[in-house]
N, C-alpha and C. Protein backbone atom coordinates (compact mmCIF):
# COMPACT_ATOMS: atom_id res chain seq x y z
N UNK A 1 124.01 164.69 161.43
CA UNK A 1 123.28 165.48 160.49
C UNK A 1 122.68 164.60 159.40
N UNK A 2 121.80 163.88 159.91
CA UNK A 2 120.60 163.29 159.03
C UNK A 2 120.48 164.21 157.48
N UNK A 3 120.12 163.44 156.88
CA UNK A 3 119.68 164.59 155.23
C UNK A 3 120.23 165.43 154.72
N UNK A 4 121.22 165.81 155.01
CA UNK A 4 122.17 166.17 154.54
C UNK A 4 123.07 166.15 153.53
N UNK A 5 122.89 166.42 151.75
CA UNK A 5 123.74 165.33 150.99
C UNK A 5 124.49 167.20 150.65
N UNK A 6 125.85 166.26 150.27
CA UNK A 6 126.47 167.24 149.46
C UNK A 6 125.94 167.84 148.17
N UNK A 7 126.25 168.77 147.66
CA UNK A 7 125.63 168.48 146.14
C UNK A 7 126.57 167.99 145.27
N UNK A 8 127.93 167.66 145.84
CA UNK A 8 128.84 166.96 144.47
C UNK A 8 128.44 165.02 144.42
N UNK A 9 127.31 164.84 145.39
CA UNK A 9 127.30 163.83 145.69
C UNK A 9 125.69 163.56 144.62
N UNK A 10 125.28 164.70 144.56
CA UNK A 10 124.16 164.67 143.90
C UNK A 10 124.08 164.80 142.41
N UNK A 11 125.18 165.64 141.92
CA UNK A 11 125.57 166.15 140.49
C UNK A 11 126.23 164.64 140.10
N UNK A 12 126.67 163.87 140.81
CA UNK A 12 127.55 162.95 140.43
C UNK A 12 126.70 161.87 140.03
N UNK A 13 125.23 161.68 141.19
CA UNK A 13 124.46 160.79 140.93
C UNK A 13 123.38 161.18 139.57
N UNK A 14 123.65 162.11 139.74
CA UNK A 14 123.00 162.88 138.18
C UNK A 14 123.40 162.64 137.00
N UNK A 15 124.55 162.62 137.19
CA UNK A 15 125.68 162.54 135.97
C UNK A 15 125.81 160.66 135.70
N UNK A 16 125.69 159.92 137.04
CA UNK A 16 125.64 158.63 136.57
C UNK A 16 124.47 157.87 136.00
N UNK A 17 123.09 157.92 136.42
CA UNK A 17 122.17 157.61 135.82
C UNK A 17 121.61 158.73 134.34
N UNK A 18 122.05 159.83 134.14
CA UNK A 18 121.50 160.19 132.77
C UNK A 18 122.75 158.91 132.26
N UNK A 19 123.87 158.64 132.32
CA UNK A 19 125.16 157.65 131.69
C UNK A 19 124.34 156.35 131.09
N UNK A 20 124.08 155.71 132.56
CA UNK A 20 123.00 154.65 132.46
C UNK A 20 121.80 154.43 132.00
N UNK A 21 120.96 155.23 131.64
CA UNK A 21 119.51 156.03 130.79
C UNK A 21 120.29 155.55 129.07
N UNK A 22 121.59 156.26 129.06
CA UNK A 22 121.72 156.24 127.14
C UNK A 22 122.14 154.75 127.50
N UNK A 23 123.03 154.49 127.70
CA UNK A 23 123.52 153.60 127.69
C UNK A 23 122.46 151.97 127.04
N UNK A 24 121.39 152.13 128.32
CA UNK A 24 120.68 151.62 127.95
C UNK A 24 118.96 151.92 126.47
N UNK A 25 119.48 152.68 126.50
CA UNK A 25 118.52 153.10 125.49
C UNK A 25 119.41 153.03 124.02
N UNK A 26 120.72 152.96 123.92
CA UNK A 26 121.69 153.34 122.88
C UNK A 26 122.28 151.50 122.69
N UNK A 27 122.11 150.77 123.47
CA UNK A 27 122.69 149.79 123.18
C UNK A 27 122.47 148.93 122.39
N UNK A 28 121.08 148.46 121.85
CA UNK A 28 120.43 147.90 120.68
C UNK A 28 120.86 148.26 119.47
N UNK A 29 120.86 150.15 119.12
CA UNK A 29 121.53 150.33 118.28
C UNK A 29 123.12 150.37 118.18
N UNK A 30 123.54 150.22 118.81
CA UNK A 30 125.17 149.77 119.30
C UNK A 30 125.96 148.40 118.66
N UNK A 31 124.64 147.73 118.97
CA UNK A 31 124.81 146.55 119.25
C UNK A 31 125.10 145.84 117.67
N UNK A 32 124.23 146.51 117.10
CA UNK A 32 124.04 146.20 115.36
C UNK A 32 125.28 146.86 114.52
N UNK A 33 125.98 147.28 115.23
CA UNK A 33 127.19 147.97 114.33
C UNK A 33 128.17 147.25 114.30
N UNK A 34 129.30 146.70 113.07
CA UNK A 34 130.01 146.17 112.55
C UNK A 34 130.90 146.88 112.77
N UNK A 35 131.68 146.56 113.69
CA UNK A 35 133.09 147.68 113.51
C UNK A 35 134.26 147.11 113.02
N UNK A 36 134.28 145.94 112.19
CA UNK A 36 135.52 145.26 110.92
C UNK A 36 134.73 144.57 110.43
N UNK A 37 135.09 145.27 109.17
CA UNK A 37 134.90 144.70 107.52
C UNK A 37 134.91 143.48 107.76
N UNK A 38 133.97 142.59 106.93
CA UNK A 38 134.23 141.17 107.15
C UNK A 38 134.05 140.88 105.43
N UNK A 39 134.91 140.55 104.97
CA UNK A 39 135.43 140.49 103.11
C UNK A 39 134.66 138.97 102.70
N UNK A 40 134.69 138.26 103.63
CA UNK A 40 134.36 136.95 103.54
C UNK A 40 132.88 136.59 103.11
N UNK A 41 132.50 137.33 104.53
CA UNK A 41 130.34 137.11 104.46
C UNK A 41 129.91 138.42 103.55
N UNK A 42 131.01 139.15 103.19
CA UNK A 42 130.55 140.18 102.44
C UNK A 42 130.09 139.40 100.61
N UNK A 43 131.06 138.77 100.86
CA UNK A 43 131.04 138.62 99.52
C UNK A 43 130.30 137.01 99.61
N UNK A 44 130.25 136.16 100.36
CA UNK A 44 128.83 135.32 100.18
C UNK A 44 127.79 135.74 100.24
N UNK A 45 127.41 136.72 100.64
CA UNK A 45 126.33 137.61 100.90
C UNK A 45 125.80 138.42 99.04
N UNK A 46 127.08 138.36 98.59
CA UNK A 46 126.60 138.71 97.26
C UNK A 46 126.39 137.65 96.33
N UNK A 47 127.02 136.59 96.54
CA UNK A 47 127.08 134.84 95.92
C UNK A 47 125.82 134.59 96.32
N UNK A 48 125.01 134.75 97.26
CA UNK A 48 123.96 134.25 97.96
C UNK A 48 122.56 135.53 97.00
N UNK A 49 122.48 136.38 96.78
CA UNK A 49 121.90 137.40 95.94
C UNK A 49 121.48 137.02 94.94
N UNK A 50 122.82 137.21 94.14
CA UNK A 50 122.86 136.32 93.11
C UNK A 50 122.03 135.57 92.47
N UNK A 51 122.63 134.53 93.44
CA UNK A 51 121.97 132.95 93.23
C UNK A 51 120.15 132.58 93.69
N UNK A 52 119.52 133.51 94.59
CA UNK A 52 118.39 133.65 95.22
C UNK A 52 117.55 134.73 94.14
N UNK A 53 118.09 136.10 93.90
CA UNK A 53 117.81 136.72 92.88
C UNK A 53 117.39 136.85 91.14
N UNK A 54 118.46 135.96 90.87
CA UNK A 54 118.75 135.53 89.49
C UNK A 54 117.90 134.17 89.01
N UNK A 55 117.23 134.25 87.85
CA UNK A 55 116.79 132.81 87.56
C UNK A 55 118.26 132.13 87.00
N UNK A 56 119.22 133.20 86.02
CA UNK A 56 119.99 133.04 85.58
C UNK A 56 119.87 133.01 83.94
N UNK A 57 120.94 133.07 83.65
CA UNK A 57 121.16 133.11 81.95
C UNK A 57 121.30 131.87 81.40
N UNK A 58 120.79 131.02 80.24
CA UNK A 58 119.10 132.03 80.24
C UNK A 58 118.52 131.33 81.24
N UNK A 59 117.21 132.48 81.31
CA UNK A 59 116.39 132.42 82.30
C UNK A 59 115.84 130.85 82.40
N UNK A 60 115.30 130.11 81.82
CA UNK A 60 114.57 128.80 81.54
C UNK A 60 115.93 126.91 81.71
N UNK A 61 116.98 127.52 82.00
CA UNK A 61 118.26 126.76 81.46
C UNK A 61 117.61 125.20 82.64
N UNK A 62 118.22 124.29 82.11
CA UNK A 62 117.78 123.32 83.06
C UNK A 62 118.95 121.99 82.63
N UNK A 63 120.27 122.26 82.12
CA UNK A 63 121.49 121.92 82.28
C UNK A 63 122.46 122.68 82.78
N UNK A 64 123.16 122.34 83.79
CA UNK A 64 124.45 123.14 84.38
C UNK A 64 124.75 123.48 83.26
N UNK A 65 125.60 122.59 82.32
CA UNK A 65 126.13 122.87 81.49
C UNK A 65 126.11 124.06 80.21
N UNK A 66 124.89 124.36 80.12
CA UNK A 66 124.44 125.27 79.37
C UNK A 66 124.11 126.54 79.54
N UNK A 67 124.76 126.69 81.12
CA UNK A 67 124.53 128.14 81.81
C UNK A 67 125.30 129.09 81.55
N UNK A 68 125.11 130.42 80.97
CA UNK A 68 126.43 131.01 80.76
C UNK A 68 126.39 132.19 82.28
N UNK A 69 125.07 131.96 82.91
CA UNK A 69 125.10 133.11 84.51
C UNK A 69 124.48 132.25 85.30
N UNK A 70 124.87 132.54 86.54
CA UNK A 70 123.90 131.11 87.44
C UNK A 70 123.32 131.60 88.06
N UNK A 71 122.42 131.21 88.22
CA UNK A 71 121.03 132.11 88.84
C UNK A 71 119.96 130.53 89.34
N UNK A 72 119.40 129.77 90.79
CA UNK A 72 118.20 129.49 91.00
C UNK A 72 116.54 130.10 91.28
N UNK A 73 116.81 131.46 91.08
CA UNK A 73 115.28 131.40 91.01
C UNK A 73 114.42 130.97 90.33
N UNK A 74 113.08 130.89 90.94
CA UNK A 74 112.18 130.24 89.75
C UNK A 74 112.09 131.34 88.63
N UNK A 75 111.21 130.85 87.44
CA UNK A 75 110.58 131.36 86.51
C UNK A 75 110.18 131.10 86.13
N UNK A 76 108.70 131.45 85.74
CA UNK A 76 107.45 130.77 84.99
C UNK A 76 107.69 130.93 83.41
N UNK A 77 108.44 131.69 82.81
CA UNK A 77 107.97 132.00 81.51
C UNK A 77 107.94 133.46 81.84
N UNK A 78 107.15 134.19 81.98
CA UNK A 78 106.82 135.33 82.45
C UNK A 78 107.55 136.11 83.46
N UNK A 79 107.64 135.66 85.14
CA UNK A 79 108.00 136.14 86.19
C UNK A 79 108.68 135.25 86.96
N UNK A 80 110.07 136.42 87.38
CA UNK A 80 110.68 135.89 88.09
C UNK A 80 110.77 135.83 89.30
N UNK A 81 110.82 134.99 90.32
CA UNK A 81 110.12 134.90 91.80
C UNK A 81 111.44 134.82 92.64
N UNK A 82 111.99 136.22 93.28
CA UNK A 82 113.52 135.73 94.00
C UNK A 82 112.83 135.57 95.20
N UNK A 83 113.67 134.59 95.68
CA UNK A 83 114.22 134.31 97.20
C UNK A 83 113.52 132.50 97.20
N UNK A 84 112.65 132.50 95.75
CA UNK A 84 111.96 131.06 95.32
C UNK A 84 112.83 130.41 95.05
N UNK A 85 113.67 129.11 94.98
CA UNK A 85 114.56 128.49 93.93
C UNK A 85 113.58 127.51 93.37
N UNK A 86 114.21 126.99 92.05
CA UNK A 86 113.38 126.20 91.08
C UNK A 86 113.92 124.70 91.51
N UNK A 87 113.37 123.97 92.07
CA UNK A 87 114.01 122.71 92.48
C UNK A 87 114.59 121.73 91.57
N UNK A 88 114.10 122.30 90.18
CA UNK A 88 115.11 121.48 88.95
C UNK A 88 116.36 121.94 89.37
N UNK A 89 116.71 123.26 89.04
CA UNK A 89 117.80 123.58 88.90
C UNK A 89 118.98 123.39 89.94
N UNK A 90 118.49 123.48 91.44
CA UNK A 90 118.83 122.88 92.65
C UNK A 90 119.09 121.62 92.62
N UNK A 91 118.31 121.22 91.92
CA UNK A 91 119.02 119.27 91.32
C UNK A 91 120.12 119.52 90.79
N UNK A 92 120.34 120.12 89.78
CA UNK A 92 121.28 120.56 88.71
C UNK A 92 122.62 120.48 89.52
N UNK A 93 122.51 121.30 90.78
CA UNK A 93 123.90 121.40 91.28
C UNK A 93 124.39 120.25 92.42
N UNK A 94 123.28 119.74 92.45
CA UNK A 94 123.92 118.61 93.35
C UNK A 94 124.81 117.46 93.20
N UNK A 95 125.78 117.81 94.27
CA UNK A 95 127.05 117.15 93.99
C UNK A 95 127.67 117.71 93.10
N UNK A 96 127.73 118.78 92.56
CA UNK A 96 128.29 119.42 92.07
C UNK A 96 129.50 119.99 91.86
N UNK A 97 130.57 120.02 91.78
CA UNK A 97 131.86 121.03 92.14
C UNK A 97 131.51 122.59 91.75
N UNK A 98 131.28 122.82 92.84
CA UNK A 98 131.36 124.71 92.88
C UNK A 98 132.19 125.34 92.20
N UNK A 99 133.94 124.74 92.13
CA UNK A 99 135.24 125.39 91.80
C UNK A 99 135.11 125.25 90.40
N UNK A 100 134.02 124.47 89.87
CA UNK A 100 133.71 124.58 88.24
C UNK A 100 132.39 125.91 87.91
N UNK A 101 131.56 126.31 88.91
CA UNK A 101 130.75 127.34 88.73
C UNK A 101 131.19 128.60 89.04
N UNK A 102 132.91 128.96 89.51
CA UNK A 102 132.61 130.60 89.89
C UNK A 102 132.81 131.11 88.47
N UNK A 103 133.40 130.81 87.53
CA UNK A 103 133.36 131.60 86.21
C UNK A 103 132.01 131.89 86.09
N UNK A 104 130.85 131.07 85.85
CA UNK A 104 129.05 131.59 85.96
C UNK A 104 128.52 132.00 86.85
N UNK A 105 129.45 132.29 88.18
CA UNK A 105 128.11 133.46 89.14
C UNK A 105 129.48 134.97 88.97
N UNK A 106 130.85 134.97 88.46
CA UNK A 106 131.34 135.70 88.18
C UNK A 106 132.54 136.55 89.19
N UNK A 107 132.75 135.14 89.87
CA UNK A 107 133.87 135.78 90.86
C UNK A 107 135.10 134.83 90.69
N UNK A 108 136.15 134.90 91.57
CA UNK A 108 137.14 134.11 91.24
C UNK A 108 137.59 133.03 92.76
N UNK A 109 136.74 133.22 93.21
CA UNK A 109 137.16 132.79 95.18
C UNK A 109 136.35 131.52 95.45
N UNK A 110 136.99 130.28 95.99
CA UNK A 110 136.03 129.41 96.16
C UNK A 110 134.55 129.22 96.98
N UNK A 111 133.61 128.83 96.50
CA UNK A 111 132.42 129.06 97.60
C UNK A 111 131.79 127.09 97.68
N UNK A 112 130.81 127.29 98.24
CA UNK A 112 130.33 126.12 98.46
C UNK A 112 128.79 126.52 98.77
N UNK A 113 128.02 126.07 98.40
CA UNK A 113 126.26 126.26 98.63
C UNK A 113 126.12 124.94 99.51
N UNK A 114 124.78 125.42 100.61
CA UNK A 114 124.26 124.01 100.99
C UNK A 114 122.64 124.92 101.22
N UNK A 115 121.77 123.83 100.06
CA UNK A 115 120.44 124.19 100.39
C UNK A 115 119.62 123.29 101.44
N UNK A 116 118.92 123.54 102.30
CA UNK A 116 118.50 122.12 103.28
C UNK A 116 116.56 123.16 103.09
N UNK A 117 115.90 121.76 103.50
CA UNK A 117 114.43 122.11 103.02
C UNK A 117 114.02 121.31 104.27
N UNK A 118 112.94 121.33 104.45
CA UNK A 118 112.29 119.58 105.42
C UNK A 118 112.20 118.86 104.34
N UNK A 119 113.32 117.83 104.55
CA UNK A 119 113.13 116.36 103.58
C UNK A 119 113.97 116.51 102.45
N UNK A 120 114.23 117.87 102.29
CA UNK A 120 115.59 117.84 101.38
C UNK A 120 117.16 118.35 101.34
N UNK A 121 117.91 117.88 100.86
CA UNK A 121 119.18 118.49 100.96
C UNK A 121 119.90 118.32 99.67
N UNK A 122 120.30 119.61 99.43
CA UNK A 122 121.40 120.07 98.06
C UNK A 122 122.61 120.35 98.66
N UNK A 123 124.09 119.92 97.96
CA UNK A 123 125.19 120.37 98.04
C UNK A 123 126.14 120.56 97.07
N UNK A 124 126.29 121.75 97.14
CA UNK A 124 127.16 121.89 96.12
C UNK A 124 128.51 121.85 96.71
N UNK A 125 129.80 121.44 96.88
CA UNK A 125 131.20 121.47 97.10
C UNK A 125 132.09 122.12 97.09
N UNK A 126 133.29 122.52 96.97
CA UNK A 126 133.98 123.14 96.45
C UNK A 126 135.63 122.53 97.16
N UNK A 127 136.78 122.74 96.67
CA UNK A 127 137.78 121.93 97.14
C UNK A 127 138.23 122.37 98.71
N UNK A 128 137.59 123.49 99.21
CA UNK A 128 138.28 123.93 100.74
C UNK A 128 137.37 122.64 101.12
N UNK A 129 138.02 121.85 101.71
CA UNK A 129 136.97 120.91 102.85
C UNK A 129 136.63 121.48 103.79
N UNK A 130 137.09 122.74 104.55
CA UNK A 130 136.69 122.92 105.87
C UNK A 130 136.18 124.75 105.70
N UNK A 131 135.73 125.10 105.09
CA UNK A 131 135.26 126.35 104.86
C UNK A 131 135.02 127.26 106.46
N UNK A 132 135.05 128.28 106.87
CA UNK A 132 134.64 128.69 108.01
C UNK A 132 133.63 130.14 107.87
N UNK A 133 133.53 130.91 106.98
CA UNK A 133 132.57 131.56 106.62
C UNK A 133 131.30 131.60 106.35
N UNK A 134 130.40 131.91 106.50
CA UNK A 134 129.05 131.53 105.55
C UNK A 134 127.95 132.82 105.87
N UNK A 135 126.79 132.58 104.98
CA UNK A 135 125.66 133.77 105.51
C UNK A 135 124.73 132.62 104.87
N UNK A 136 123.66 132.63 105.74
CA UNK A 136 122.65 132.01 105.60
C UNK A 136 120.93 132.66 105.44
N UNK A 137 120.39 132.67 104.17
CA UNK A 137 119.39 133.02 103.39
C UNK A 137 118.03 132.30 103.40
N UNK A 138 116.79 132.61 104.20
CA UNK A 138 115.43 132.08 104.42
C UNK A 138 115.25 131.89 102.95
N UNK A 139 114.74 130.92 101.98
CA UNK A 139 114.22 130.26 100.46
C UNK A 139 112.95 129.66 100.70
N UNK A 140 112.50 129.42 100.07
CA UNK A 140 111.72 128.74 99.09
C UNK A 140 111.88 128.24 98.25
N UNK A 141 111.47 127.17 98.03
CA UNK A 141 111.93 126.07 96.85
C UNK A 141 110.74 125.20 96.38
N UNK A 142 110.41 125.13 94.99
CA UNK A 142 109.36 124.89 94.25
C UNK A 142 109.47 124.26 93.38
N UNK A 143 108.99 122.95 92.84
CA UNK A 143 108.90 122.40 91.79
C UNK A 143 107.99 122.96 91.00
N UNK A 144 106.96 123.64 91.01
CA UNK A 144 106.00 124.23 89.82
C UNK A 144 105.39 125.24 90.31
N UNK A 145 106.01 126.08 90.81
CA UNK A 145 105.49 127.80 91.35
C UNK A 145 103.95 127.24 92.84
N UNK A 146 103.47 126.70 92.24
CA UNK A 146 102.27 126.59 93.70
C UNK A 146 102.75 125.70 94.65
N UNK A 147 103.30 124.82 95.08
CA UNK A 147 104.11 124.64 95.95
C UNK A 147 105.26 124.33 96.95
N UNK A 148 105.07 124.64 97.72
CA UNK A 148 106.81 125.23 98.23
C UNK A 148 106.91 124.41 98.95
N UNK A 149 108.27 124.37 99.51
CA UNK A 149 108.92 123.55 100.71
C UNK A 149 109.96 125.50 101.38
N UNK A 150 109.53 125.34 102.37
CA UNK A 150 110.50 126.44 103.51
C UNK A 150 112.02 125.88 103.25
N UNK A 151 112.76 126.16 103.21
CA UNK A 151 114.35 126.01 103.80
C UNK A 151 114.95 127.01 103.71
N UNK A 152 116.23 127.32 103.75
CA UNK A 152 117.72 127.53 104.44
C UNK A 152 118.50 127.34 103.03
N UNK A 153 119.51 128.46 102.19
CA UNK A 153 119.99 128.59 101.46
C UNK A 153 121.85 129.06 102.35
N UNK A 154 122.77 128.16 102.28
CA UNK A 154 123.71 128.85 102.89
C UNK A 154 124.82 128.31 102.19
N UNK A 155 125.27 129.71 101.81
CA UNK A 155 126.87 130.07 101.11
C UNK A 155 128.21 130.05 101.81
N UNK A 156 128.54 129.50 101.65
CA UNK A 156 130.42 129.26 102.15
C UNK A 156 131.16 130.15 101.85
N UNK A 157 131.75 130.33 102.56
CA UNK A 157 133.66 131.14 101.46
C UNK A 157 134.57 130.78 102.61
């Protein structure tokens, strides 16, 4: 008996490809879901804000030392340009000890910055030598607002 299908053979094949249809249509968004807290990149992720966001207090500062909030974005005087850093101030921290800046970005947990550009590299430190966390932030970096160098802003914890 040629052609002959059952129909539990048919409901079943019914039932498996609509499965395979979401499945594949549902998995991209699937795919993007975090299902454990991660405390670590959460909170470089806000160190990284911050620091990309903020020119810092005050806005114009161009000694570590005299920072009472830490902030690299640029600033002209006028406007503040996030996701720009001011390449003075990126000097500022190099070689730096980090474990002396979390009182000025306002947390208490060690971090470590590494800015990389084409042709340049900033590091800031911190005493974990071997850090395993990080989130890494597309920048811009400018010595006088018109031109930039592309790099890579990435926070430790």
């Amino acid at each position: 008996m040629r052609g002959n299908y059952n129909i539990d053979f048919m409901l079943s094949l019914g039932i498996f490809l609509s499965g395979l249809f979401l499945f594949y249509t549902l998995y991209p968004t699937v795919q993007n879901v975090r299902f454990f807290h991660d405390e670590e990149r959460d909170l470089a992720y806000i160190i990284s804000e911050k620091i990309i966001t903020s020119p810092g207090e005050p806005k114009d500062w161009d000694d570590i030392d005299e920072v009472e909030s830490l902030g690299l974005a640029y600033f002209d005087g006028v406007n503040v340009y996030p996701n720009t850093l001011d390449i003075h101030k990126t000097n500022e921290i190099y070689n730096y000890n980090c474990s002396q800046l979390k009182e000025k970005v306002g947390i208490d947990t060690e971090f470590a910055i590494e800015i990389i550009g084409q042709g340049y590299y900033v590091k800031c430190y911190n005493n974990n030598t071997n850090p395993q966390k990080y989130v890494e932030r597309i920048i811009r970096i400018t010595p006088n607002g018109i031109a930039y160098i592309d790099g890579v802003l990435r926070v430790y914890v």
